[in-house]
C-alpha atoms as a PDB file:
ATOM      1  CA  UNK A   1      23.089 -22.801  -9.882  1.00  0.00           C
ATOM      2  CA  UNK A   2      24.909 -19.501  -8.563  1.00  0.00           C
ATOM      3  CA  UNK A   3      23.099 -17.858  -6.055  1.00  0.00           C
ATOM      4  CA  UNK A   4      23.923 -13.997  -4.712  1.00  0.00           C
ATOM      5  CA  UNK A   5      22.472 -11.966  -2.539  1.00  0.00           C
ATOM      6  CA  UNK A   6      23.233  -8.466  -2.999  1.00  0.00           C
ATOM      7  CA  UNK A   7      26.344  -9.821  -5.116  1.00  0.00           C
ATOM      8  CA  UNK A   8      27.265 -11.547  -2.223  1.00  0.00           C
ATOM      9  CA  UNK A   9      27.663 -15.695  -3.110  1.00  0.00           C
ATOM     10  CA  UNK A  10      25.280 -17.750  -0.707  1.00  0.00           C
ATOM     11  CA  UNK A  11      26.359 -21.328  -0.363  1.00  0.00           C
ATOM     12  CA  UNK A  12      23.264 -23.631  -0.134  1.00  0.00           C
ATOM     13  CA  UNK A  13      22.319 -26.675  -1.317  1.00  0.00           C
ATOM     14  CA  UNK A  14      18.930 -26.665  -3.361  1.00  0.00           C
ATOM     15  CA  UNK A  15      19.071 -29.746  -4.656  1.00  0.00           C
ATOM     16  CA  UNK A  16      15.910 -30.558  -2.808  1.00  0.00           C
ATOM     17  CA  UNK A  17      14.088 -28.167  -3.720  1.00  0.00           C
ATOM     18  CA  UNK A  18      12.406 -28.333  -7.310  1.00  0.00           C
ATOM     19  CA  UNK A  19      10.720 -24.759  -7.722  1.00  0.00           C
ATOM     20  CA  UNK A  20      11.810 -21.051  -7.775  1.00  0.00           C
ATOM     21  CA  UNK A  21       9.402 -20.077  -4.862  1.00  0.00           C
ATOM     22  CA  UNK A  22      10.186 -23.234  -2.968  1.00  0.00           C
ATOM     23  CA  UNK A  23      14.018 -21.158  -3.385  1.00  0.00           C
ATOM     24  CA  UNK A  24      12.894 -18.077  -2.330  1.00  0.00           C
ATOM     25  CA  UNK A  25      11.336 -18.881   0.469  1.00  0.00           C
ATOM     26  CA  UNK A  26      14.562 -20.966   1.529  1.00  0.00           C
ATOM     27  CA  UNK A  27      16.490 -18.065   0.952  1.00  0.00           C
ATOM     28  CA  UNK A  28      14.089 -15.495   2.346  1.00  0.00           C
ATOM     29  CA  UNK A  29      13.852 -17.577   5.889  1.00  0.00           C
ATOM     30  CA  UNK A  30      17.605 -18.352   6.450  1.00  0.00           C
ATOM     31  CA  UNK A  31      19.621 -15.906   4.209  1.00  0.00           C
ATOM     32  CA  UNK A  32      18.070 -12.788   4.312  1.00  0.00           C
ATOM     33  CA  UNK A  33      18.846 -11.018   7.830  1.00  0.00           C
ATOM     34  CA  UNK A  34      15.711  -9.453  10.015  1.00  0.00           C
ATOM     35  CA  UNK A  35      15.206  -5.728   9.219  1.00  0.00           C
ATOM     36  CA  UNK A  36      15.638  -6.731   5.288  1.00  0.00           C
ATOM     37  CA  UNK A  37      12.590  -7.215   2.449  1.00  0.00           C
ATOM     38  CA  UNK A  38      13.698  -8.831  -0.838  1.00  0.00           C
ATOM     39  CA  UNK A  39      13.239  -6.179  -3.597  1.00  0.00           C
ATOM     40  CA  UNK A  40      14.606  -8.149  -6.786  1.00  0.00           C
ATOM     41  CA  UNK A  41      14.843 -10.956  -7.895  1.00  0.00           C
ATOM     42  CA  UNK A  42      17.032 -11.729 -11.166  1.00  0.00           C
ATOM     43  CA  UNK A  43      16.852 -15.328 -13.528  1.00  0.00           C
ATOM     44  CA  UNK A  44      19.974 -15.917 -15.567  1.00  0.00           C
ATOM     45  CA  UNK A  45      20.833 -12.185 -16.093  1.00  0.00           C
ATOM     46  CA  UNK A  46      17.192 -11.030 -16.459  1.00  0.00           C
ATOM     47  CA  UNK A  47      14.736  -9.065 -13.788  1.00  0.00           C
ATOM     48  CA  UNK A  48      12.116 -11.290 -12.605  1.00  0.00           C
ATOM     49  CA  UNK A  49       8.381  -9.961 -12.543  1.00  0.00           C
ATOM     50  CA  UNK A  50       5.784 -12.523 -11.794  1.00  0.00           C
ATOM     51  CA  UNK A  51       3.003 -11.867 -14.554  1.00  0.00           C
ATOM     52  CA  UNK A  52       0.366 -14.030 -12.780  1.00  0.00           C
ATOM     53  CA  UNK A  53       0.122 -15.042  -9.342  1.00  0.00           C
ATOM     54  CA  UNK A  54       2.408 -17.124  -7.786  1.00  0.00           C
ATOM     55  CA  UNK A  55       4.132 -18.265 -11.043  1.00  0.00           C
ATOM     56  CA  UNK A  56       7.409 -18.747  -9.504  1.00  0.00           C
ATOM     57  CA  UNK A  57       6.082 -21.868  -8.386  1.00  0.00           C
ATOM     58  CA  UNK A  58       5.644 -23.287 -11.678  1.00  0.00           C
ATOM     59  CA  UNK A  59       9.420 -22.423 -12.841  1.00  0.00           C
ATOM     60  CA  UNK A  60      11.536 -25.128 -12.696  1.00  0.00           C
ATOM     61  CA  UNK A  61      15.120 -24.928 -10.903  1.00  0.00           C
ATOM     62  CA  UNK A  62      16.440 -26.832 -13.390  1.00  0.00           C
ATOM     63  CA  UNK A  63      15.757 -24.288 -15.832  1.00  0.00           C
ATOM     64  CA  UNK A  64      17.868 -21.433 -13.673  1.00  0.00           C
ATOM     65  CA  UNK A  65      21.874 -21.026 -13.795  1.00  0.00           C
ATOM     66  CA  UNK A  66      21.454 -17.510 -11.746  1.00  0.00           C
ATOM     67  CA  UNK A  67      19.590 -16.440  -9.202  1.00  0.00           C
ATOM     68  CA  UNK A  68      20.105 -13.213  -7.990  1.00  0.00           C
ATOM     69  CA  UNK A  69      18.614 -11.424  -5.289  1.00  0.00           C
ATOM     70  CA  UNK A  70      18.712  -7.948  -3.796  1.00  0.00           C
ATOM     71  CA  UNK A  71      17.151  -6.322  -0.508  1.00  0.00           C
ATOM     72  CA  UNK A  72      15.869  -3.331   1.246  1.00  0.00           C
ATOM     73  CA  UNK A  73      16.046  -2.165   4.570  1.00  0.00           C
ATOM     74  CA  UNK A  74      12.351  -2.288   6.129  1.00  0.00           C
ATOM     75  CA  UNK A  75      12.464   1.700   6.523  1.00  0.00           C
ATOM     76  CA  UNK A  76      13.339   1.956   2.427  1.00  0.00           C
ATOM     77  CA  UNK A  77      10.748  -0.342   1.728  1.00  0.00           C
ATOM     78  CA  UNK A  78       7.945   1.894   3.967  1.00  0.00           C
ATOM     79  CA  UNK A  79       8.948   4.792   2.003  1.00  0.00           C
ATOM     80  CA  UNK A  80       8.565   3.343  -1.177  1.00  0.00           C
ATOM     81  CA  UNK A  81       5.019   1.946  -0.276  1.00  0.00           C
ATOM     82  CA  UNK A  82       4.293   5.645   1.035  1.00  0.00           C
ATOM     83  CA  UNK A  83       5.035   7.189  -2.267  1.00  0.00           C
ATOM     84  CA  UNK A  84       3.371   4.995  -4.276  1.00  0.00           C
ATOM     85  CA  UNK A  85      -0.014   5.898  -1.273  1.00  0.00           C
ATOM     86  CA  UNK A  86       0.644   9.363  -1.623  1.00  0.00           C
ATOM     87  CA  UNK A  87      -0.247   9.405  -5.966  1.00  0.00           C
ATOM     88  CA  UNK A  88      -3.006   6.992  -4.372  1.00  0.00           C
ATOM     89  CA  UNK A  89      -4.734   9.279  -2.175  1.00  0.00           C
ATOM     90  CA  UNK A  90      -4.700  11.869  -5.366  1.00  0.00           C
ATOM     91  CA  UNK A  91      -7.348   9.366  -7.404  1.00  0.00           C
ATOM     92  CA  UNK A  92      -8.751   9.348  -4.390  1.00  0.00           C
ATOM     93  CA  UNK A  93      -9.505  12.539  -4.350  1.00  0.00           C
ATOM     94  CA  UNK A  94     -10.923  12.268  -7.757  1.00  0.00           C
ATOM     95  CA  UNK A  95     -13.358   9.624  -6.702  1.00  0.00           C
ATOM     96  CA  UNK A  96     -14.555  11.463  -3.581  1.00  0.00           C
ATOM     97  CA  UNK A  97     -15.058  14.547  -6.298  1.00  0.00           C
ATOM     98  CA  UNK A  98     -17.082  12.169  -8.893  1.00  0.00           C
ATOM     99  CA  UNK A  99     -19.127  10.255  -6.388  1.00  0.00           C
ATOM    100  CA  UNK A 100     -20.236  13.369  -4.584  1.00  0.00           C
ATOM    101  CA  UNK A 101     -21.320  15.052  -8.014  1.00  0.00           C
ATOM    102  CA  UNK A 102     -23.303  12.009  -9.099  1.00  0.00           C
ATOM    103  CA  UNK A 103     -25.225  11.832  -5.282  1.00  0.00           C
ATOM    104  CA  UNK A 104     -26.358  15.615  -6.394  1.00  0.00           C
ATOM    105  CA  UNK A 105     -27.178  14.349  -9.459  1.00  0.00           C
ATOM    106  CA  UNK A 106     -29.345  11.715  -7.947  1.00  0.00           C
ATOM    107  CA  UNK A 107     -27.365   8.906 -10.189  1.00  0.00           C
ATOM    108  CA  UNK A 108     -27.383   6.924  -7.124  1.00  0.00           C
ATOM    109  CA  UNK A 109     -26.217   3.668  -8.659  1.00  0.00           C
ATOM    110  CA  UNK A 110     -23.022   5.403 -10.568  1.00  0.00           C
ATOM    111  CA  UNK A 111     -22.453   7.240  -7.148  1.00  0.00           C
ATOM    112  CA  UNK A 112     -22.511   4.227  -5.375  1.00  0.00           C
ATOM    113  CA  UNK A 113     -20.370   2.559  -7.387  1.00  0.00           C
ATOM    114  CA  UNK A 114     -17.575   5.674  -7.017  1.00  0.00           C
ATOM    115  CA  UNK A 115     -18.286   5.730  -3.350  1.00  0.00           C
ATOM    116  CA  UNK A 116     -17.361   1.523  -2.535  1.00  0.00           C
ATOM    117  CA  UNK A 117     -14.297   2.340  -4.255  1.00  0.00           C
ATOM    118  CA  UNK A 118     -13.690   5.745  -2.397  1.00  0.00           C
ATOM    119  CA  UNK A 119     -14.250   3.278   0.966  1.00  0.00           C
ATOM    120  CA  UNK A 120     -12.285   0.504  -0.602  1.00  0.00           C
ATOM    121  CA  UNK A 121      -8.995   2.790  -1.731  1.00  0.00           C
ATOM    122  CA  UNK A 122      -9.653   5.161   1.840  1.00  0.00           C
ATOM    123  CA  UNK A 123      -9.079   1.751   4.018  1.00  0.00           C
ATOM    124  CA  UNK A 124      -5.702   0.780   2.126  1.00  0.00           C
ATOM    125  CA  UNK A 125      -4.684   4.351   2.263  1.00  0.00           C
ATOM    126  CA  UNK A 126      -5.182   4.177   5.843  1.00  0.00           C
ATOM    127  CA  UNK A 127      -3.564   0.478   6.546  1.00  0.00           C
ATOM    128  CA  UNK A 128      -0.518   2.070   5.112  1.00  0.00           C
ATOM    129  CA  UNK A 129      -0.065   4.795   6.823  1.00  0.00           C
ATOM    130  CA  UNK A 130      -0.747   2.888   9.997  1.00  0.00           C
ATOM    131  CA  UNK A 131       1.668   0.195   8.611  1.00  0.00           C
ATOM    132  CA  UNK A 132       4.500   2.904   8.089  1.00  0.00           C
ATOM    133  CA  UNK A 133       4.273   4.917  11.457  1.00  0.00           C
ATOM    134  CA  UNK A 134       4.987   1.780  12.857  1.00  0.00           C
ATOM    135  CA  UNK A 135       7.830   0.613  11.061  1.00  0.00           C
ATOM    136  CA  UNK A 136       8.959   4.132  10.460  1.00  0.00           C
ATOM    137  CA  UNK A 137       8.714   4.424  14.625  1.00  0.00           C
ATOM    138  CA  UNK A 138       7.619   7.951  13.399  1.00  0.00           C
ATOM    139  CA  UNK A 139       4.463  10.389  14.134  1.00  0.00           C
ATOM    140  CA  UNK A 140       4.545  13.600  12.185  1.00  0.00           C
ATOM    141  CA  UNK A 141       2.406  16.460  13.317  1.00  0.00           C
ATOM    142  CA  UNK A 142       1.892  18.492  10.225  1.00  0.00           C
ATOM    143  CA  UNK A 143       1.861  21.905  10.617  1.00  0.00           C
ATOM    144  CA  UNK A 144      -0.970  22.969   9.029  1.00  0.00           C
ATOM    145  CA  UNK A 145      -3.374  20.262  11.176  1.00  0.00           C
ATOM    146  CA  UNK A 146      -5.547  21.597  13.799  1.00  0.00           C
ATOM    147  CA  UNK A 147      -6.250  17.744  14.307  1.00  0.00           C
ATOM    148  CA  UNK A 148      -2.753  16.702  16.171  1.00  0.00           C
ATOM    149  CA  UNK A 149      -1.262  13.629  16.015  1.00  0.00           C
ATOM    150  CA  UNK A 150      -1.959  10.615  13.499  1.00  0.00           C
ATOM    151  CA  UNK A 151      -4.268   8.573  16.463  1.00  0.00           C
ATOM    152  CA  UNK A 152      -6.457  11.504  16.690  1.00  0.00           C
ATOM    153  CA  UNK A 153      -6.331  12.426  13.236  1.00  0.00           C
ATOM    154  CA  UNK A 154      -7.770   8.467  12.772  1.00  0.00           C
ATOM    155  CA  UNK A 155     -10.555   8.776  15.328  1.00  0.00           C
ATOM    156  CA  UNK A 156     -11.665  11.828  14.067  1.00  0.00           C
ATOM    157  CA  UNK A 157     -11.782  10.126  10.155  1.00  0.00           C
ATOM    158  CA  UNK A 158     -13.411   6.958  11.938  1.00  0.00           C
ATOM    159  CA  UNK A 159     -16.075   9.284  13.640  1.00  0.00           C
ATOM    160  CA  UNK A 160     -16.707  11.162   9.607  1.00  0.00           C
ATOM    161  CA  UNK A 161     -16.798   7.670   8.197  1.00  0.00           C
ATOM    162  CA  UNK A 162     -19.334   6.338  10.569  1.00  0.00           C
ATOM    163  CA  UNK A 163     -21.429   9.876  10.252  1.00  0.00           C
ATOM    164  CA  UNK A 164     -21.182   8.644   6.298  1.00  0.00           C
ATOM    165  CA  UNK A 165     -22.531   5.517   6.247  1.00  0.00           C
ATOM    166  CA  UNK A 166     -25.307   6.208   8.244  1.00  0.00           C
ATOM    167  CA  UNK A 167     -26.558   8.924   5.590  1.00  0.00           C
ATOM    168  CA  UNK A 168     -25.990   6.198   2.934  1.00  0.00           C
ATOM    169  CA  UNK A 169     -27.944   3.803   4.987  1.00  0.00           C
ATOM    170  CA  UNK A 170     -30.724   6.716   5.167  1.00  0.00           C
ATOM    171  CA  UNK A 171     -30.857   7.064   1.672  1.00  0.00           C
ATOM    172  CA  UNK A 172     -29.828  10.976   2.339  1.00  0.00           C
ATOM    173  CA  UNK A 173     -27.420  11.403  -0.537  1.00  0.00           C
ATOM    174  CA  UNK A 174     -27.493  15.051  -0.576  1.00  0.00           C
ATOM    175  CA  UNK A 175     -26.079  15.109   3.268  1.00  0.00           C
ATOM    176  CA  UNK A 176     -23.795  12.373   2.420  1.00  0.00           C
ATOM    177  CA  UNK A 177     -22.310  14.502  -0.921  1.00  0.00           C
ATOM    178  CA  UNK A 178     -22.070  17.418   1.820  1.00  0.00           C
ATOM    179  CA  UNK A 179     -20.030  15.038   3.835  1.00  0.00           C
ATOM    180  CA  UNK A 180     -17.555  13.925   1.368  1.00  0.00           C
ATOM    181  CA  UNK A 181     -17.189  17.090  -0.925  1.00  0.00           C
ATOM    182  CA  UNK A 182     -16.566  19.869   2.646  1.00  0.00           C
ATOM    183  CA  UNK A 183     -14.926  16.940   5.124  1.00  0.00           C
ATOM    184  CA  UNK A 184     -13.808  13.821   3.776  1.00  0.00           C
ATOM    185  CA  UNK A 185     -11.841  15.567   0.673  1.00  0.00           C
ATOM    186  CA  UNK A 186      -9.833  18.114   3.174  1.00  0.00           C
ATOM    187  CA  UNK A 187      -9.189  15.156   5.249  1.00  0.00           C
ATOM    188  CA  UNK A 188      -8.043  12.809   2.629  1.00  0.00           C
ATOM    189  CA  UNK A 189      -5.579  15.876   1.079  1.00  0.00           C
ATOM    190  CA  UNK A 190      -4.718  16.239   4.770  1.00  0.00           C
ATOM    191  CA  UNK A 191      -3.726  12.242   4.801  1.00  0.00           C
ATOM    192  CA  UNK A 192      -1.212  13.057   1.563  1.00  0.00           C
ATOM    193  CA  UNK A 193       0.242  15.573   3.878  1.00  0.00           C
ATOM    194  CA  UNK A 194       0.964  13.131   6.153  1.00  0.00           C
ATOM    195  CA  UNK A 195       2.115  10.508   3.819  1.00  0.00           C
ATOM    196  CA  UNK A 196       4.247  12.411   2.331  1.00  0.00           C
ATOM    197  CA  UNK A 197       6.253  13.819   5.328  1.00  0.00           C
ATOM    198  CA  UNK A 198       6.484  10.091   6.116  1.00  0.00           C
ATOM    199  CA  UNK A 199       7.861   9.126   3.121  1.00  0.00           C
ATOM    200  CA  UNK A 200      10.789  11.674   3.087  1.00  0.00           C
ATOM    201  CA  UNK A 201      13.959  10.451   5.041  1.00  0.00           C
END
């Protein structure tokens, strides 16, 4: 089997190994250097995409003449994930719209429903951003925010979220549509700011 990474020819001996994810991890822990995130992965000519989970552990070695892999640099890979947050936080947006609606509507079940996704997506949105700033070693100050830097601009959304779920726990839908139609939407377009001045080089 011929093995590259980034065209470059490794030269290992997988003869132990039986699986394509028993390979990738070999090559992941001793050929790929720190700062570096495999991107690609290529089987006999042909980009690999696993269509369930974890089925490179049920391809064969046997099977593969070529194995080629290509990486990114940790910052490249952080700006990728960033982009893909910041069209994200825009059907997020959409949810916070919906859910908000339905809680004046009194279609508490429907609004529920929009609002454990709103909390769901919000959390991820945030774990990236955190994520980024500190690979990225970066902490924007839009110019726009009257909130400063990204640790206050989290305490203050922590503060909002807690002020939330308390109204939700009171059965006070009304308040907590208030709450996420004139605070948490601003603050959420305000986190796409952010995102997005991360993401640019």
């Amino acid at each position: 089997m011929l093995i590259t990474i980034n065209d470059e020819n490794i030269a290992a001996d997988f003869s132990h190994l039986h699986s394509l994810e028993e390979a990738i991890v070999e090559l992941h822990d001793n050929f790929i250097p720190p700062g570096q995130q495999l991107f690609q992965v290529h089987i006999n000519g042909e980009f690999f995409s696993e269509r369930y989970p974890r089925e490179s552990r049920y391809m064969n070695l046997a099977e593969i003449e070529t194995l080629s892999l290509r990486t990114i640099s940790d910052h490249d890979m952080a700006r990728l994930i960033l982009k893909e947050a910041v069209q994200q936080a825009d059907l997020l947006s959409q949810a916070i719209e919906q859910s908000a609606a339905l809680f004046r509507l009194a279609a508490e079940d429907e609004a529920n429903y929009y609002f454990s996704q709103v909390l769901d997506s919000l959390r991820w949105l945030l774990q990236v951003g955190d994520c980024a700033v500190q690979v990225l070693k970066e902490e924007p100050t839009p110019q726009d925010s009257q909130q400063g830097r990204i640790s206050q601009y989290l305490r203050n959304l922590q503060g909002l979220l807690d002020e939330m779920l308390h109204f939700c726990e009171e059965e006070d839908y009304i308040m907590l549509a208030d709450l996420m139609e004139y605070e948490l939407f601003p603050m959420v377009q305000e986190w796409q700011k952010i995102l997005s001045q991360l993401a640019c080089p």
